[in-house]
Protein backbone atom coordinates (compact mmCIF):
# COMPACT_ATOMS: atom_id res chain seq x y z
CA UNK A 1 219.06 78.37 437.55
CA UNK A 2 220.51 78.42 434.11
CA UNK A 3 223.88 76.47 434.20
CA UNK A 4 226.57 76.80 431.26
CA UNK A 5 228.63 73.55 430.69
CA UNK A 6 231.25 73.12 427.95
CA UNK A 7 231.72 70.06 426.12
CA UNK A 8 233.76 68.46 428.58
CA UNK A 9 231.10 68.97 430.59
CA UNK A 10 232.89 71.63 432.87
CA UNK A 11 230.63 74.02 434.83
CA UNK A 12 231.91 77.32 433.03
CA UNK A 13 230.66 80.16 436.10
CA UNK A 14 233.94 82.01 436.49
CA UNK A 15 234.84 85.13 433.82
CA UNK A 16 238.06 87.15 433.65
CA UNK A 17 237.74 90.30 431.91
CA UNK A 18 240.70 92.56 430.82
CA UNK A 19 239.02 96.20 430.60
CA UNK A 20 242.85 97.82 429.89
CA UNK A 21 245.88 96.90 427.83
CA UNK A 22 247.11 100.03 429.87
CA UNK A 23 249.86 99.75 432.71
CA UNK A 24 251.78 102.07 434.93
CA UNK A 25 254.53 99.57 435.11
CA UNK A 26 256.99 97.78 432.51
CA UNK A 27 257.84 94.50 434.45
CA UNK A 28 260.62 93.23 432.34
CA UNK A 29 259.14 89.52 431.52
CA UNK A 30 255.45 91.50 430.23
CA UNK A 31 256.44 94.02 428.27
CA UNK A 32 259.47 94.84 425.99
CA UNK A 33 262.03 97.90 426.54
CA UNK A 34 260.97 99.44 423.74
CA UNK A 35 257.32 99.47 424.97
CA UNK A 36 254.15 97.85 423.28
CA UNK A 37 251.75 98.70 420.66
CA UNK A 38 248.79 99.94 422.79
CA UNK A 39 245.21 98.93 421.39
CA UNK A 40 243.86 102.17 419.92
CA UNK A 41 240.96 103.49 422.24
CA UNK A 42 238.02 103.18 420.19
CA UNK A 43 238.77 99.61 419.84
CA UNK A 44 238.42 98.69 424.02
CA UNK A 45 235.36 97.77 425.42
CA UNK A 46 233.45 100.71 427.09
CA UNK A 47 231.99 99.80 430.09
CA UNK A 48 228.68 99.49 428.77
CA UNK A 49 229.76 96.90 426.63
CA UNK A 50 231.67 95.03 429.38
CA UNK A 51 228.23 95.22 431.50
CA UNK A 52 226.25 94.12 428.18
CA UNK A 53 228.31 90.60 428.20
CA UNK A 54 228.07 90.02 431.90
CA UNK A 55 224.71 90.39 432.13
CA UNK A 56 223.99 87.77 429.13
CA UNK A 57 227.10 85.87 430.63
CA UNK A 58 225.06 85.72 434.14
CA UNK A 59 222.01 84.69 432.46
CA UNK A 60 224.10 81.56 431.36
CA UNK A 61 225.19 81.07 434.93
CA UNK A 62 228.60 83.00 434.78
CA UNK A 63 228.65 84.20 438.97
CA UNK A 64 232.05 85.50 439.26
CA UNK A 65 233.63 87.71 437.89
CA UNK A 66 237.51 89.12 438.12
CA UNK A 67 239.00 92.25 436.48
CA UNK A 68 242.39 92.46 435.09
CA UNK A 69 244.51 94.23 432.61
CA UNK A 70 246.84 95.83 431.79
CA UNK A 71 246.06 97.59 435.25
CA UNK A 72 242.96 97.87 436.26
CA UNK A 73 243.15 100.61 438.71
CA UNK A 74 244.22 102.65 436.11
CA UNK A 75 241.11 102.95 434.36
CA UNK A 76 238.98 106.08 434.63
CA UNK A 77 235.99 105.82 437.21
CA UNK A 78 237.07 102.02 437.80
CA UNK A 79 234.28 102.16 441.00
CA UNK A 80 231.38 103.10 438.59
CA UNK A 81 232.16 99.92 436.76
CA UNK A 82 232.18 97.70 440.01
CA UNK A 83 229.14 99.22 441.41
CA UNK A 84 227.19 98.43 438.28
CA UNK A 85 228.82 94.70 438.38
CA UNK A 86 228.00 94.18 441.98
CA UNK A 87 224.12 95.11 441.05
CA UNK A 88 223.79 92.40 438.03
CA UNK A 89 221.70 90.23 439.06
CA UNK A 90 223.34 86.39 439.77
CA UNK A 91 226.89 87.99 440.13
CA UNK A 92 228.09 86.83 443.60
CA UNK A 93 231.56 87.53 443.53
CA UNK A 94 234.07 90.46 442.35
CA UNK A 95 237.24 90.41 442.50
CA UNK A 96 240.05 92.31 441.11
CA UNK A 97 244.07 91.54 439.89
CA UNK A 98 246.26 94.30 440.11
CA UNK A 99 249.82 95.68 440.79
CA UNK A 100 248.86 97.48 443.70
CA UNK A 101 250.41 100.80 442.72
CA UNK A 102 246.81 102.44 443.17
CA UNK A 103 245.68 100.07 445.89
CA UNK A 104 246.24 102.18 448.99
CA UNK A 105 244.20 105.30 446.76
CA UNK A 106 241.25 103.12 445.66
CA UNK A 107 240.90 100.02 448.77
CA UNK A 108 238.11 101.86 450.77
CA UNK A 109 236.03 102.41 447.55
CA UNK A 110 236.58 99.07 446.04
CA UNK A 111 235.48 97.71 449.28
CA UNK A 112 232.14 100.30 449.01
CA UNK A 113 231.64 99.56 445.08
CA UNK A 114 230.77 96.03 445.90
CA UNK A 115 234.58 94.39 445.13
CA UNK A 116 234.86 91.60 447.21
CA UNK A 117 238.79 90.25 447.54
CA UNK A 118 242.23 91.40 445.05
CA UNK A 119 244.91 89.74 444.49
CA UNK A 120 248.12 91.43 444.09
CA UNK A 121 250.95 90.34 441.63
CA UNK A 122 254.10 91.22 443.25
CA UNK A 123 257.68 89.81 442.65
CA UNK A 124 260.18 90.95 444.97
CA UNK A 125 260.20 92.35 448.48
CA UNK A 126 263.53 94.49 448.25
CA UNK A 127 263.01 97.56 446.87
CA UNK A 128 265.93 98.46 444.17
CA UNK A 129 264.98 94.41 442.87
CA UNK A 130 261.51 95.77 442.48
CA UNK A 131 262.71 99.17 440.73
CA UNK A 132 264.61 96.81 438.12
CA UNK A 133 261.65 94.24 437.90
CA UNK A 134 259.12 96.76 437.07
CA UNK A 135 261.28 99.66 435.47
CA UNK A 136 260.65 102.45 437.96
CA UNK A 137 258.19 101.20 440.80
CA UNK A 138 257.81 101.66 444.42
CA UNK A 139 257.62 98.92 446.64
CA UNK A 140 256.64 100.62 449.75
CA UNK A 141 253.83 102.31 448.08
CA UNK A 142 252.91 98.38 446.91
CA UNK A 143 253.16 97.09 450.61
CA UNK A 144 251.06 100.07 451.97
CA UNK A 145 248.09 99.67 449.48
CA UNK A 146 248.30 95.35 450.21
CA UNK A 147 247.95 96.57 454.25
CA UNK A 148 245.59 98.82 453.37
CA UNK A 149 243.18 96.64 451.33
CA UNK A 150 243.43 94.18 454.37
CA UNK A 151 242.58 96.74 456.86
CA UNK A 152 239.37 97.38 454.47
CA UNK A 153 238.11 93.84 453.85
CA UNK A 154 239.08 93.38 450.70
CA UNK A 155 239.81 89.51 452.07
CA UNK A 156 241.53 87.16 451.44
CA UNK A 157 244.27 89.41 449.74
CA UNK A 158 246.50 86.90 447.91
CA UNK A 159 249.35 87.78 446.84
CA UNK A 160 251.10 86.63 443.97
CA UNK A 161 254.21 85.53 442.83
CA UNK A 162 256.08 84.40 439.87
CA UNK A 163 259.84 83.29 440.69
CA UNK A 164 262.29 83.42 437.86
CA UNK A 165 265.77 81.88 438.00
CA UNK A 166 268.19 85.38 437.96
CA UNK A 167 265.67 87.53 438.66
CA UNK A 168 263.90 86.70 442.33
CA UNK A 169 264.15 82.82 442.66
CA UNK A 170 266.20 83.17 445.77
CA UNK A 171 263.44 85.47 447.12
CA UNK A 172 261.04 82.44 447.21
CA UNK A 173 261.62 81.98 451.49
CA UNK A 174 260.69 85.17 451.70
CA UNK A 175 257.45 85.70 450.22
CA UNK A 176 256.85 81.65 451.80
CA UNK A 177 257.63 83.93 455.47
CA UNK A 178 254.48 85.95 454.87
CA UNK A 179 251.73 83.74 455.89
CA UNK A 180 253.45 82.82 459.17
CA UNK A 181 252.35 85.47 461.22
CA UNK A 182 249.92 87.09 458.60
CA UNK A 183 247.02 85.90 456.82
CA UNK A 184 247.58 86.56 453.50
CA UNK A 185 247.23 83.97 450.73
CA UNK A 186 250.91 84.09 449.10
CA UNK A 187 250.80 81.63 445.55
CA UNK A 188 253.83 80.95 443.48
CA UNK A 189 252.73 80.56 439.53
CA UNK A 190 255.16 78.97 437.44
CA UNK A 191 256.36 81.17 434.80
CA UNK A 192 254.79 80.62 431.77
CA UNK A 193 255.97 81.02 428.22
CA UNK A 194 252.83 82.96 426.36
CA UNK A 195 252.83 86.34 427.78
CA UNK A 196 256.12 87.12 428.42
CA UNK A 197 256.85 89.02 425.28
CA UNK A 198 260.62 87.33 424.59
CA UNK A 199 262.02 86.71 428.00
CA UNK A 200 260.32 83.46 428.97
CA UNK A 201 263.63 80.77 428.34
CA UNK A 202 264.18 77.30 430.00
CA UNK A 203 266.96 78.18 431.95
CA UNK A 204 264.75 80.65 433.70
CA UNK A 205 262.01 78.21 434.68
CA UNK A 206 261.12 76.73 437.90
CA UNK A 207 258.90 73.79 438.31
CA UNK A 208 255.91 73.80 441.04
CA UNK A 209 257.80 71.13 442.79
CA UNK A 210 261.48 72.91 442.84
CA UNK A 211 259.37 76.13 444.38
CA UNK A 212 257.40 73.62 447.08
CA UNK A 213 260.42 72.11 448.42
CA UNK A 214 262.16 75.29 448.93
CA UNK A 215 259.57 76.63 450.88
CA UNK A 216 259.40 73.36 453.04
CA UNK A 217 262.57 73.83 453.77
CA UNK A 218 261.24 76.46 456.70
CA UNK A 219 258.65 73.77 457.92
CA UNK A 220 256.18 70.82 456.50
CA UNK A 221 253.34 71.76 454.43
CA UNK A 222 249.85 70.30 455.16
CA UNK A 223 247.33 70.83 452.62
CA UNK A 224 243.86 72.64 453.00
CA UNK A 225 241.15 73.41 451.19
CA UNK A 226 240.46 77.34 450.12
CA UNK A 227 238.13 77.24 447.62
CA UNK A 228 237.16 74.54 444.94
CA UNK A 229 237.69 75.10 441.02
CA UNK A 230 240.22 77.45 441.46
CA UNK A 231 243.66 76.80 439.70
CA UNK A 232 245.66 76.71 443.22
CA UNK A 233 246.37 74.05 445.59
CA UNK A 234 246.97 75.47 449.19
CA UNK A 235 249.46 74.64 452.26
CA UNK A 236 249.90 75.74 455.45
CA UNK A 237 252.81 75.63 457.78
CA UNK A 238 252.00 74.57 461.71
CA UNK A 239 250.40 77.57 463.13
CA UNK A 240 251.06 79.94 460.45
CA UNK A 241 247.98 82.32 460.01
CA UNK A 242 248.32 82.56 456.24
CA UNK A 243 248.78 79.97 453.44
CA UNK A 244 251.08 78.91 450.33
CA UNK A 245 249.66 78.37 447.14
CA UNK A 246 250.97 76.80 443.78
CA UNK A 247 249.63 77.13 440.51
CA UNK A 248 251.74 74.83 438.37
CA UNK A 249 250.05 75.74 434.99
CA UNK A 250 253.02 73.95 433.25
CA UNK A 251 253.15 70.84 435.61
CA UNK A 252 250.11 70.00 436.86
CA UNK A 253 247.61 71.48 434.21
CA UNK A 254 244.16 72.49 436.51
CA UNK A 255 242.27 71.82 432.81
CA UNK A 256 240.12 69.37 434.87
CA UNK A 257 238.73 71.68 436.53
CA UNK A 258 238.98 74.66 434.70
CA UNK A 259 235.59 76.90 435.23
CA UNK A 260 236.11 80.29 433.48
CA UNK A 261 235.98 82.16 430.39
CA UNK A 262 238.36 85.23 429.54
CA UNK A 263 237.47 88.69 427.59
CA UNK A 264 240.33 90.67 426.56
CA UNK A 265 240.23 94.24 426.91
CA UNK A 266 239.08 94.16 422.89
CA UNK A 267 236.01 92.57 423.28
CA UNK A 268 237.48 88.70 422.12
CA UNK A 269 236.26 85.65 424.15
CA UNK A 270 238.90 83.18 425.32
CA UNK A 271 237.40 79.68 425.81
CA UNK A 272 240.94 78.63 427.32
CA UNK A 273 244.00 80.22 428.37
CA UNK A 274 246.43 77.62 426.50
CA UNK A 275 244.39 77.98 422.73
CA UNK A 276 244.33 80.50 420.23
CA UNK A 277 240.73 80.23 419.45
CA UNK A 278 238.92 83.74 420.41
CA UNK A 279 236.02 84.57 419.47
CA UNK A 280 235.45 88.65 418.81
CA UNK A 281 231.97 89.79 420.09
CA UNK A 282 232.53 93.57 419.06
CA UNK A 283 230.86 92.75 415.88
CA UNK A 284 227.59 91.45 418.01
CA UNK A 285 227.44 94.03 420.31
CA UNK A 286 228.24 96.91 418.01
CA UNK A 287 226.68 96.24 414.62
């Protein structure tokens, strides 16, 4: 089995793939008031291409794969695209990122297309702080599409969170509540400073270790182990059915054991999240 190592001698099997710069939300720390400057079309990946690259990326030993965007879900005939993912030979897991605005619509045929688990980035649990967060959205319709993709198997649905001082910080118990009597996988991700477009600041940050003893302040944490190589270090309160993870990319850098690639929605190649060396395959796959 063909195995592809970097020169740190990292097994590289995980890819993330943006197929959208497209959203149907404006959360206030990704995108600007006045909007962004959208990709033009021609210049996205069609999902040909996208299946071109993770068939050669397979070959290589690439066996998971996760979609992201923009929004995902908001892509036309998303499920044709999973399907044909699923059926690549050496893929053995697919897995998806979204808002969850379209998750209650499109769970049952995620599930059916081959997806295997989402993860759902969500930021508040009372609904006018949501409205403000995201400029407009609904967080019942975001609650009823995370139940729904449980109901359908789309397991384990984590659910993600990024606490901000002003904005949701004090929210932090709350999401922490979750996994007591519920399995989801709730993970706090420091906030990060690339990607915010402007509103990252200092004064707005909270360490991995300010968030963890909050959220022992409702009970001790023992650790457990979820899955190796992944960026997230996992806790569980005494009987709780869920668990609490923390992705302190600011912190505690996970560049140790750091597995994946990442193709933006443009067709360039991201060795690592934290570099601006990309390299654009459009050239290769369209010349």
């Amino acid at each position: 089995m063909a195995e592809l190592r970097d020169t740190f001698n990292r097994t590289i099997d995980y890819m993330r793939i943006s197929i959208t710069d497209r959203c149907n939300l404006r959360c206030v720390y990704c995108m600007p008031s006045d909007g962004l400057r959208l990709i033009e079309h021609k210049e996205i990946l069609s999902y040909e291409e996208i299946l071109r690259i993770i068939r050669i990326a397979s070959g290589l030993g690439v066996r998971k794969i996760r979609l992201t965007g923009g929004e995902p879900l908001a892509r036309k005939d998303i499920t044709s695209l999973t399907s044909s993912i699923k059926n690549i030979p050496g893929i053995e897991d697919l897995s998806i990122t979204t808002n969850g605005i379209l998750l209650e619509k499109y769970a049952e045929k995620l599930i059916e297309s081959g997806v295997d688990r989402v993860n759902v980035s969500l930021d508040s649990l009372r609904p006018e702080r949501f409205k403000e967060i995201t400029r407009g959205g609904d967080i019942n319709v975001v609650l009823r599409g995370i139940e729904t993709a449980r109901k359908s198997g789309l397991l384990p649905v984590k659910i993600n969170m990024i606490p901000i001082k002003g904005l949701n910080g004090d929210e932090i118990i709350d999401f922490a509540r979750i996994t007591l009597n519920s399995d989801y996988h709730v993970r706090f991700i420091e906030f990060m400073p690339f990607g915010s477009r402007g509103f990252w600041s200092a004064d707005k940050y909270i360490s991995r270790d300010e968030i963890k003893s909050i959220v022992e302040t409702l009970g001790a944490l023992t650790p457990v182990r979820v899955r190796k190589n992944g960026p997230s270090k996992y806790f569980r309160f005494k009987d709780a059915q869920g668990v609490i993870g923390f992705i302190s990319a600011i912190t505690h850098h996970f560049c140790e054991e750091c597995n994946r690639l990442r193709l933006t929605s443009n067709g360039k190649l991201k060795p690592c999240l934290f570099s601006e060396t990309e390299i654009d395959l459009k050239p290769a796959l369209r010349g």
